[in-house]
PDB file of N, CA and C in Angstrom:
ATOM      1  N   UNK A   1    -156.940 176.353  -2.626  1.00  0.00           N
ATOM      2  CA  UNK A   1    -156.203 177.059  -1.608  1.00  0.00           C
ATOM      3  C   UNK A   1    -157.080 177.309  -0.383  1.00  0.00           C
ATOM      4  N   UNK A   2    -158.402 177.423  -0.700  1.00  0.00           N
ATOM      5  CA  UNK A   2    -159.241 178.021   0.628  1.00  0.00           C
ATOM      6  C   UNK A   2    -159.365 176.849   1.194  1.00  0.00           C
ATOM      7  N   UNK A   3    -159.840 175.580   0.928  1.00  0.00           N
ATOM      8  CA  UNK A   3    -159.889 174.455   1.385  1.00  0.00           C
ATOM      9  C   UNK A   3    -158.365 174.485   2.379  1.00  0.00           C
ATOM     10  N   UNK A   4    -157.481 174.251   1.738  1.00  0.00           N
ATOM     11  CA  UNK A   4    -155.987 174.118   2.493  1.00  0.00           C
ATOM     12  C   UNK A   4    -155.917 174.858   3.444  1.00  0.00           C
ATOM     13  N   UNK A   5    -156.441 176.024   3.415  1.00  0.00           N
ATOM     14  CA  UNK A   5    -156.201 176.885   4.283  1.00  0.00           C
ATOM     15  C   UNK A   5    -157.153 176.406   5.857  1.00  0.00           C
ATOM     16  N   UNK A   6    -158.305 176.520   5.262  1.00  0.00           N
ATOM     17  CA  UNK A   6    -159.562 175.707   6.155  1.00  0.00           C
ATOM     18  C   UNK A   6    -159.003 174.742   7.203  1.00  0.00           C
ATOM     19  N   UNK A   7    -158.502 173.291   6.522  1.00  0.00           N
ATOM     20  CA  UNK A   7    -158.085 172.736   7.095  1.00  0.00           C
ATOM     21  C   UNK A   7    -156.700 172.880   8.066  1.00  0.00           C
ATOM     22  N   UNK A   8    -156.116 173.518   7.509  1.00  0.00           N
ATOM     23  CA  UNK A   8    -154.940 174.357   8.493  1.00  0.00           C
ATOM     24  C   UNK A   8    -155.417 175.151  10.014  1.00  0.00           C
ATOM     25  N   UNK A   9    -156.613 175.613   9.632  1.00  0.00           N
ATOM     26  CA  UNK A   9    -156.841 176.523  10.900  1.00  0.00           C
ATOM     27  C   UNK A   9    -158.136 175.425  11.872  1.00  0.00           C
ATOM     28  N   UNK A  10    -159.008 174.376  10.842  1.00  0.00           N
ATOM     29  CA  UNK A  10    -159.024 173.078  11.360  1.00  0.00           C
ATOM     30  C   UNK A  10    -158.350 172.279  12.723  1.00  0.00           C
ATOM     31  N   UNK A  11    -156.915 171.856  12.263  1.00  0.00           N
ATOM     32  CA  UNK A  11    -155.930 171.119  12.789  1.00  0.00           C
ATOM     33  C   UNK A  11    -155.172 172.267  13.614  1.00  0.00           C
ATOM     34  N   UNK A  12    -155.156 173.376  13.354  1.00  0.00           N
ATOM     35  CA  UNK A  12    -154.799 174.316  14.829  1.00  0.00           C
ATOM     36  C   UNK A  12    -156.114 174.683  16.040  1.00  0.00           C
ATOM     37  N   UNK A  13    -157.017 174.357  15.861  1.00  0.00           N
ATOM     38  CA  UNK A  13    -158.272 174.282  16.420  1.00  0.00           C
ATOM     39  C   UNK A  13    -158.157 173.147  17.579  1.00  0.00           C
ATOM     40  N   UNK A  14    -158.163 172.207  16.624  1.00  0.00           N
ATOM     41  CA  UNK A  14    -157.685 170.850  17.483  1.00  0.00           C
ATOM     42  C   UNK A  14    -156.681 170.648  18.321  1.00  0.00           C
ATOM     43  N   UNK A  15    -155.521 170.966  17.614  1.00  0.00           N
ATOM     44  CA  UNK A  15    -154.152 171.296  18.430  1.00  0.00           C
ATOM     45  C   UNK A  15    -154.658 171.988  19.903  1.00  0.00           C
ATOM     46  N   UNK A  16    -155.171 173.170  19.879  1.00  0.00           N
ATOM     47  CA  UNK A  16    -154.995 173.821  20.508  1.00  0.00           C
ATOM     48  C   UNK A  16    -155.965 173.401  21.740  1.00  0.00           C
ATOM     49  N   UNK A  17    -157.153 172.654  21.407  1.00  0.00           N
ATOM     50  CA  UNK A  17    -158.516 172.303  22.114  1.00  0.00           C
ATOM     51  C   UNK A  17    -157.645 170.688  22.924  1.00  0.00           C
ATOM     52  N   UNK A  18    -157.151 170.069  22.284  1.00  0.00           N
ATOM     53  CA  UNK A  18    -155.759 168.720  22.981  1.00  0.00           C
ATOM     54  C   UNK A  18    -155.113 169.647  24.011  1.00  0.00           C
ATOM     55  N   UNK A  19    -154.338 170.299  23.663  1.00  0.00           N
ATOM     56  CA  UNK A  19    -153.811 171.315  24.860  1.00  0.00           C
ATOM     57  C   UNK A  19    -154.828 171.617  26.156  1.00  0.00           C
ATOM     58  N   UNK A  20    -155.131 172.111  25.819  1.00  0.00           N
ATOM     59  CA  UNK A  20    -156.845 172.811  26.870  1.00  0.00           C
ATOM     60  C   UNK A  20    -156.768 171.410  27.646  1.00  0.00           C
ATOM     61  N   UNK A  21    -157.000 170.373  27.221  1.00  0.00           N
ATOM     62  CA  UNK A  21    -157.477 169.220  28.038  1.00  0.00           C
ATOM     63  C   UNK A  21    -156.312 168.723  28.924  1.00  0.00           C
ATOM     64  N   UNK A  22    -155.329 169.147  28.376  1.00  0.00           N
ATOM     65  CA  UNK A  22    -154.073 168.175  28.844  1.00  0.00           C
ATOM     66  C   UNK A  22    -153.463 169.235  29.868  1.00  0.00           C
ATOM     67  N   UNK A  23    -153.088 168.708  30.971  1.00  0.00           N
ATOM     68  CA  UNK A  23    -152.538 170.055  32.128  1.00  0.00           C
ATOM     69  C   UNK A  23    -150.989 169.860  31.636  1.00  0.00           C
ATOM     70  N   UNK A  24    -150.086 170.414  31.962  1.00  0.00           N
ATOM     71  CA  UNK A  24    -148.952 170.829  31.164  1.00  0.00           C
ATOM     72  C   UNK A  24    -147.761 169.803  32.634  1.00  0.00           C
ATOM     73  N   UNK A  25    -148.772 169.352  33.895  1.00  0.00           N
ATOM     74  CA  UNK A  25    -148.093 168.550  34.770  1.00  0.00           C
ATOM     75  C   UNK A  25    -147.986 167.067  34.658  1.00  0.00           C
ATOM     76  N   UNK A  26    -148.723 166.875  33.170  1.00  0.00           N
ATOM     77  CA  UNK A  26    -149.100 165.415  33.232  1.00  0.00           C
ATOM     78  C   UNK A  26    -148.122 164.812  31.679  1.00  0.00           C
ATOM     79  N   UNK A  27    -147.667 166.278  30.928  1.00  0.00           N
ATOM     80  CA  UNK A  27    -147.099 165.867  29.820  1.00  0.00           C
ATOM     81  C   UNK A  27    -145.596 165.317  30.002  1.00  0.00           C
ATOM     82  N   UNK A  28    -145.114 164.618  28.993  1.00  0.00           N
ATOM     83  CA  UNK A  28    -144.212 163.836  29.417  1.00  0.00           C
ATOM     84  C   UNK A  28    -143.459 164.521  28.817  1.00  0.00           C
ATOM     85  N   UNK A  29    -141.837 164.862  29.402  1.00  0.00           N
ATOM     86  CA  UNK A  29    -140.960 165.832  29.208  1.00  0.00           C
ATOM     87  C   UNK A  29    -139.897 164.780  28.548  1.00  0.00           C
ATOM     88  N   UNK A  30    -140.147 164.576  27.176  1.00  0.00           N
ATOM     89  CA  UNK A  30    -139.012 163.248  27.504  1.00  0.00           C
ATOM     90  C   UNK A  30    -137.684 164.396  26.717  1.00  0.00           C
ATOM     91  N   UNK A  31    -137.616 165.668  26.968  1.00  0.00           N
ATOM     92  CA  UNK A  31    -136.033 166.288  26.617  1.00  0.00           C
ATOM     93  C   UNK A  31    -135.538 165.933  28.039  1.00  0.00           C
ATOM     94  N   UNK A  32    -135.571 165.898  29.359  1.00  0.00           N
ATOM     95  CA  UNK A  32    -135.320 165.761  30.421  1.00  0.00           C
ATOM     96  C   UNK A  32    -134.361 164.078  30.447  1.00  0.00           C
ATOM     97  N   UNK A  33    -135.725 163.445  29.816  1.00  0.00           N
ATOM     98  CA  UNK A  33    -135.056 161.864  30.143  1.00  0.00           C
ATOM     99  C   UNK A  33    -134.266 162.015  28.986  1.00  0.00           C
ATOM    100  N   UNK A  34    -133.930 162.437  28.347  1.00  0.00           N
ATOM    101  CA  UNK A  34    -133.141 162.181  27.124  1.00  0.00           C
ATOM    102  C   UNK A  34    -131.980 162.383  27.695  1.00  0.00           C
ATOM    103  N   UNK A  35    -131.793 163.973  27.767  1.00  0.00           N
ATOM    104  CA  UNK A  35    -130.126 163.971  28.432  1.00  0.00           C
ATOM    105  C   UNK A  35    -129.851 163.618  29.622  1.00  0.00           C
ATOM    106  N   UNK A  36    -130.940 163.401  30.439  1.00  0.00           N
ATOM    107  CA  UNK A  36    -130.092 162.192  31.617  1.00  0.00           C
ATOM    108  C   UNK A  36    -129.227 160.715  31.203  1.00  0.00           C
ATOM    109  N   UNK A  37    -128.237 160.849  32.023  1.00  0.00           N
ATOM    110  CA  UNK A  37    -127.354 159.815  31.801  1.00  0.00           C
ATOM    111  C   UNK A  37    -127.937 158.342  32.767  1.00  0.00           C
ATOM    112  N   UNK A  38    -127.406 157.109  31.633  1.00  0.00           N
ATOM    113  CA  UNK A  38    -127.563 156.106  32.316  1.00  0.00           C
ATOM    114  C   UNK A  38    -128.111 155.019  31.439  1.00  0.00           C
ATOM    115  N   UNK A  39    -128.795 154.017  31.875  1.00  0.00           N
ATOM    116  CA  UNK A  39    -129.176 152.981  30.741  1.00  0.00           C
ATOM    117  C   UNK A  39    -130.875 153.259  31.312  1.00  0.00           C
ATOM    118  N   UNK A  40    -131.451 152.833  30.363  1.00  0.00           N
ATOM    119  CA  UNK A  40    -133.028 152.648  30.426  1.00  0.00           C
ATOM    120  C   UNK A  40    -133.647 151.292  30.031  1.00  0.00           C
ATOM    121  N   UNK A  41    -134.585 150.870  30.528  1.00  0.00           N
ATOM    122  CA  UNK A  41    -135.104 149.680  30.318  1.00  0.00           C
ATOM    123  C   UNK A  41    -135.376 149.502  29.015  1.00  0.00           C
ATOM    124  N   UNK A  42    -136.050 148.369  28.252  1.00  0.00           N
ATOM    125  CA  UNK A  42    -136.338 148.274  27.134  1.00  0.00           C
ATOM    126  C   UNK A  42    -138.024 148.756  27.306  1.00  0.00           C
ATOM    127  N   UNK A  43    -138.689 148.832  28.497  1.00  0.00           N
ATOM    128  CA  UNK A  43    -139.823 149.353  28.206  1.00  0.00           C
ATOM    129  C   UNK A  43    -139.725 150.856  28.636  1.00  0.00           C
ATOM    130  N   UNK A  44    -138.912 151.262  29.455  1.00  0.00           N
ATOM    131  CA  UNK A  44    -139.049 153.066  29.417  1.00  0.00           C
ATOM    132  C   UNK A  44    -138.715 153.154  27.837  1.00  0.00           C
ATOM    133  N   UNK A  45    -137.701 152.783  27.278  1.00  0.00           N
ATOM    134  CA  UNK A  45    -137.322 153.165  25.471  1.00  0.00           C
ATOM    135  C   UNK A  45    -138.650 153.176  24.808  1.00  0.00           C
ATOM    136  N   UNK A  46    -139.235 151.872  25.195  1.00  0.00           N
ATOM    137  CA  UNK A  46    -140.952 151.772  24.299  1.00  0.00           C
ATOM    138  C   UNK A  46    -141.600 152.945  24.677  1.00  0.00           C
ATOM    139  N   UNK A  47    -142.011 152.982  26.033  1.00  0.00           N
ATOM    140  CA  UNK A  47    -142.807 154.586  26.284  1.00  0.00           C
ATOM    141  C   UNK A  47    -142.234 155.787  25.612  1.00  0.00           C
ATOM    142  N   UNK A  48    -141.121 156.248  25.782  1.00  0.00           N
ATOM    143  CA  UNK A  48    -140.308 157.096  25.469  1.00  0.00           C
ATOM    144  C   UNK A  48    -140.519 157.228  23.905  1.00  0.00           C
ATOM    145  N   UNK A  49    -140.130 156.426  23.169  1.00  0.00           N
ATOM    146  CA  UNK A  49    -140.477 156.698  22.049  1.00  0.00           C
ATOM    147  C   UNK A  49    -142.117 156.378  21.303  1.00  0.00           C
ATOM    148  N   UNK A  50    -142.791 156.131  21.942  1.00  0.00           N
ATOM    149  CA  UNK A  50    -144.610 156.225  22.132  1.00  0.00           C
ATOM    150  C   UNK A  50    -145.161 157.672  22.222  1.00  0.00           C
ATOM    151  N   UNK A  51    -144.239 158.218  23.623  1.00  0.00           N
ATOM    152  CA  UNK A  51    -144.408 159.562  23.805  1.00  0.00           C
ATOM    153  C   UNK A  51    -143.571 160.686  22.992  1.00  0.00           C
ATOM    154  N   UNK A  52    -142.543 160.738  22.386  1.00  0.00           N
ATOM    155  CA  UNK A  52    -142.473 161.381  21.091  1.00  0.00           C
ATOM    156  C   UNK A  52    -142.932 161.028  20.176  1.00  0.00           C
ATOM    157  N   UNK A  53    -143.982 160.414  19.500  1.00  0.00           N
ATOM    158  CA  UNK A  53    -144.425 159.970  18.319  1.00  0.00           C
ATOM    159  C   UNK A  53    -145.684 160.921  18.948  1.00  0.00           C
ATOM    160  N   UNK A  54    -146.453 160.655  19.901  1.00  0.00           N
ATOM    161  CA  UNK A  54    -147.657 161.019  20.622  1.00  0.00           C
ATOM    162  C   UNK A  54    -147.347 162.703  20.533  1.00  0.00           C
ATOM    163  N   UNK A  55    -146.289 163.136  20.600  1.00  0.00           N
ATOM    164  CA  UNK A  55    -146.029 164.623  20.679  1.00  0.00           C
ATOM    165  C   UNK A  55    -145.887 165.488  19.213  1.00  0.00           C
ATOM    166  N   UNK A  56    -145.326 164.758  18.510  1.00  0.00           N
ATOM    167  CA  UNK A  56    -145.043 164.877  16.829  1.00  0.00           C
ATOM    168  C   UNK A  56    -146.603 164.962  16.725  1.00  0.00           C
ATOM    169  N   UNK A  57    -147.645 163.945  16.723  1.00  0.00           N
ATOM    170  CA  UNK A  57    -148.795 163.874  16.210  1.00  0.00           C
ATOM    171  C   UNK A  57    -149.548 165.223  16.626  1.00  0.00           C
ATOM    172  N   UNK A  58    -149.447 165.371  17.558  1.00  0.00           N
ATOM    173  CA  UNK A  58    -150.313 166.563  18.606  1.00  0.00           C
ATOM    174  C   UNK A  58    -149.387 168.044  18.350  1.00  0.00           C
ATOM    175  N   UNK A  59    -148.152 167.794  17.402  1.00  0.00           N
ATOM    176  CA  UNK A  59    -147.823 168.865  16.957  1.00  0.00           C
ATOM    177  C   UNK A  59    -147.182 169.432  18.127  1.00  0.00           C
ATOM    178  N   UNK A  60    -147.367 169.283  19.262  1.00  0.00           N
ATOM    179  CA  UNK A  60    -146.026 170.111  20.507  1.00  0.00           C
ATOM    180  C   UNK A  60    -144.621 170.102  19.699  1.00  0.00           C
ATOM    181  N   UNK A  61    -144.109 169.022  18.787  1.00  0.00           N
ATOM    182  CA  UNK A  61    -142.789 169.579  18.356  1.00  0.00           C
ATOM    183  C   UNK A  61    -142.969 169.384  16.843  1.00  0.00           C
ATOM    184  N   UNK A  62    -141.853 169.492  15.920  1.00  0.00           N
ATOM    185  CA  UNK A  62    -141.907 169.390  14.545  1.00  0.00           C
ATOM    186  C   UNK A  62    -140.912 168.085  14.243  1.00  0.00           C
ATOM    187  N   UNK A  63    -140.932 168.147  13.069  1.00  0.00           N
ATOM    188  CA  UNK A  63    -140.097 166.574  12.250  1.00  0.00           C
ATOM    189  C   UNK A  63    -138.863 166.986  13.056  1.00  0.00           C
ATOM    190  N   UNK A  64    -138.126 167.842  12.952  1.00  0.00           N
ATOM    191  CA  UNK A  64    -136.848 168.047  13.622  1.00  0.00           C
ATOM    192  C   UNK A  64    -136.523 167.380  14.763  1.00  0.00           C
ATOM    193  N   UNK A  65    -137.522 168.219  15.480  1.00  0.00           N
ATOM    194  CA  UNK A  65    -136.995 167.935  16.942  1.00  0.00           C
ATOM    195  C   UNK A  65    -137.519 166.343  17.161  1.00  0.00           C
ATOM    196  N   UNK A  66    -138.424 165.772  16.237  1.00  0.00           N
ATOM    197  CA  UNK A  66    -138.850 164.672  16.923  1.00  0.00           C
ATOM    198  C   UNK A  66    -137.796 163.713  16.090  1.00  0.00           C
ATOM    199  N   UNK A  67    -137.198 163.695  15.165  1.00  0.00           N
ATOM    200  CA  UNK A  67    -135.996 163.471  14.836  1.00  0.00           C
ATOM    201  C   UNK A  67    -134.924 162.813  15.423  1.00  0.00           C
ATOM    202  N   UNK A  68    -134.409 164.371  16.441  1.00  0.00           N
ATOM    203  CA  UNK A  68    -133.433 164.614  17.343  1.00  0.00           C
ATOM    204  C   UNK A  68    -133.879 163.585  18.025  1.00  0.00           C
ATOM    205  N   UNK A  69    -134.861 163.660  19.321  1.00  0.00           N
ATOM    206  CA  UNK A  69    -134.849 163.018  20.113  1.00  0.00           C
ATOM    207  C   UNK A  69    -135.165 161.531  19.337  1.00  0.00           C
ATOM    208  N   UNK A  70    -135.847 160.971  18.420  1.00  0.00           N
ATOM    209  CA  UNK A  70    -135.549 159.600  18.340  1.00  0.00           C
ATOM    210  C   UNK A  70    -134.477 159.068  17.789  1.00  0.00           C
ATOM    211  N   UNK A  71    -133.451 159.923  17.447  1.00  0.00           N
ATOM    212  CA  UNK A  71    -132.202 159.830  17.257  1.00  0.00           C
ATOM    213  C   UNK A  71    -130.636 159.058  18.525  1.00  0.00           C
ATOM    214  N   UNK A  72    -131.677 160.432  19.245  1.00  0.00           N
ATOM    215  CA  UNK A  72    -131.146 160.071  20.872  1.00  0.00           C
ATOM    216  C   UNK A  72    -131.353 159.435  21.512  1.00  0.00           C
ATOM    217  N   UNK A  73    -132.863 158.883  21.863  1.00  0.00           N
ATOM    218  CA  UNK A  73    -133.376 157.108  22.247  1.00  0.00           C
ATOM    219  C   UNK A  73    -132.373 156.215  21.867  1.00  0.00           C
ATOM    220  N   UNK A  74    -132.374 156.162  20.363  1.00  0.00           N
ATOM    221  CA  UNK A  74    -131.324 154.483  19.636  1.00  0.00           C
ATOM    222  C   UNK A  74    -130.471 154.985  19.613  1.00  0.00           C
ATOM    223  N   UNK A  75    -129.496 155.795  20.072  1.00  0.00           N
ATOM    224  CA  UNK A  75    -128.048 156.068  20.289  1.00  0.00           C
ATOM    225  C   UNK A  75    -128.100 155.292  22.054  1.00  0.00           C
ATOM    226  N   UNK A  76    -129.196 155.307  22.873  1.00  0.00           N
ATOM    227  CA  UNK A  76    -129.214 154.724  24.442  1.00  0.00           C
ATOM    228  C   UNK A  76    -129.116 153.274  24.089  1.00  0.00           C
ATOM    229  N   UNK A  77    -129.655 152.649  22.821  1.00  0.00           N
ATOM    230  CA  UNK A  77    -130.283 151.332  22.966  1.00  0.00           C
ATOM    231  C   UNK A  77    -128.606 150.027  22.656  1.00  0.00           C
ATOM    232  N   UNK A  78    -128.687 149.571  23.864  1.00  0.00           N
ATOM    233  CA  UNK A  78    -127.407 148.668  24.087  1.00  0.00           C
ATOM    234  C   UNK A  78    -127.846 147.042  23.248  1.00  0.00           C
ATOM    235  N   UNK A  79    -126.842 146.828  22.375  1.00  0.00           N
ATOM    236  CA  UNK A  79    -126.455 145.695  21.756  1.00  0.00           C
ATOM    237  C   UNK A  79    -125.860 144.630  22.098  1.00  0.00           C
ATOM    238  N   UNK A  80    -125.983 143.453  23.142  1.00  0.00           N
ATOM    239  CA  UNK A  80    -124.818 142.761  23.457  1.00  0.00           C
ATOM    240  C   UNK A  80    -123.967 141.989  22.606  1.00  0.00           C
TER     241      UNK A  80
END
């Protein structure tokens, strides 16, 4: 348990020291591009879902929300 615990306050250490570095003008808001309407390229979709995977990892959101939004990406992605 102390180990588990260790590493818990570990990986919030880190979390939090990623933050510190990152200015909050440079992070990519992709709830914004999500509910904007319209079609997106096949490489904004690649970034887009790069940058929620990149956000899940770094812990800014949880399984849920990163879920949601890659839910909402391939609901954009057109089939001809």
């Amino acid at each position: 348990m102390q180990r588990e615990r260790e590493k818990k306050e570990r990986a919030a250490a880190k979390r939090e020291k990623r933050q510190e570095r990152t200015p909050a003008s440079e992070e990519t808001d992709t709830t914004a591009v999500l509910t904007a309407a319209g079609d997106l390229s096949a490489g904004d979709l690649v970034r887009l879902v790069e940058a929620i995977h990149k956000e899940y990892e770094d812990g800014t959101i949880d399984l849920d929300e990163f879920e949601e939004k890659k839910q909402a990406l391939l609901a954009r992605v057109r089939i001809d």
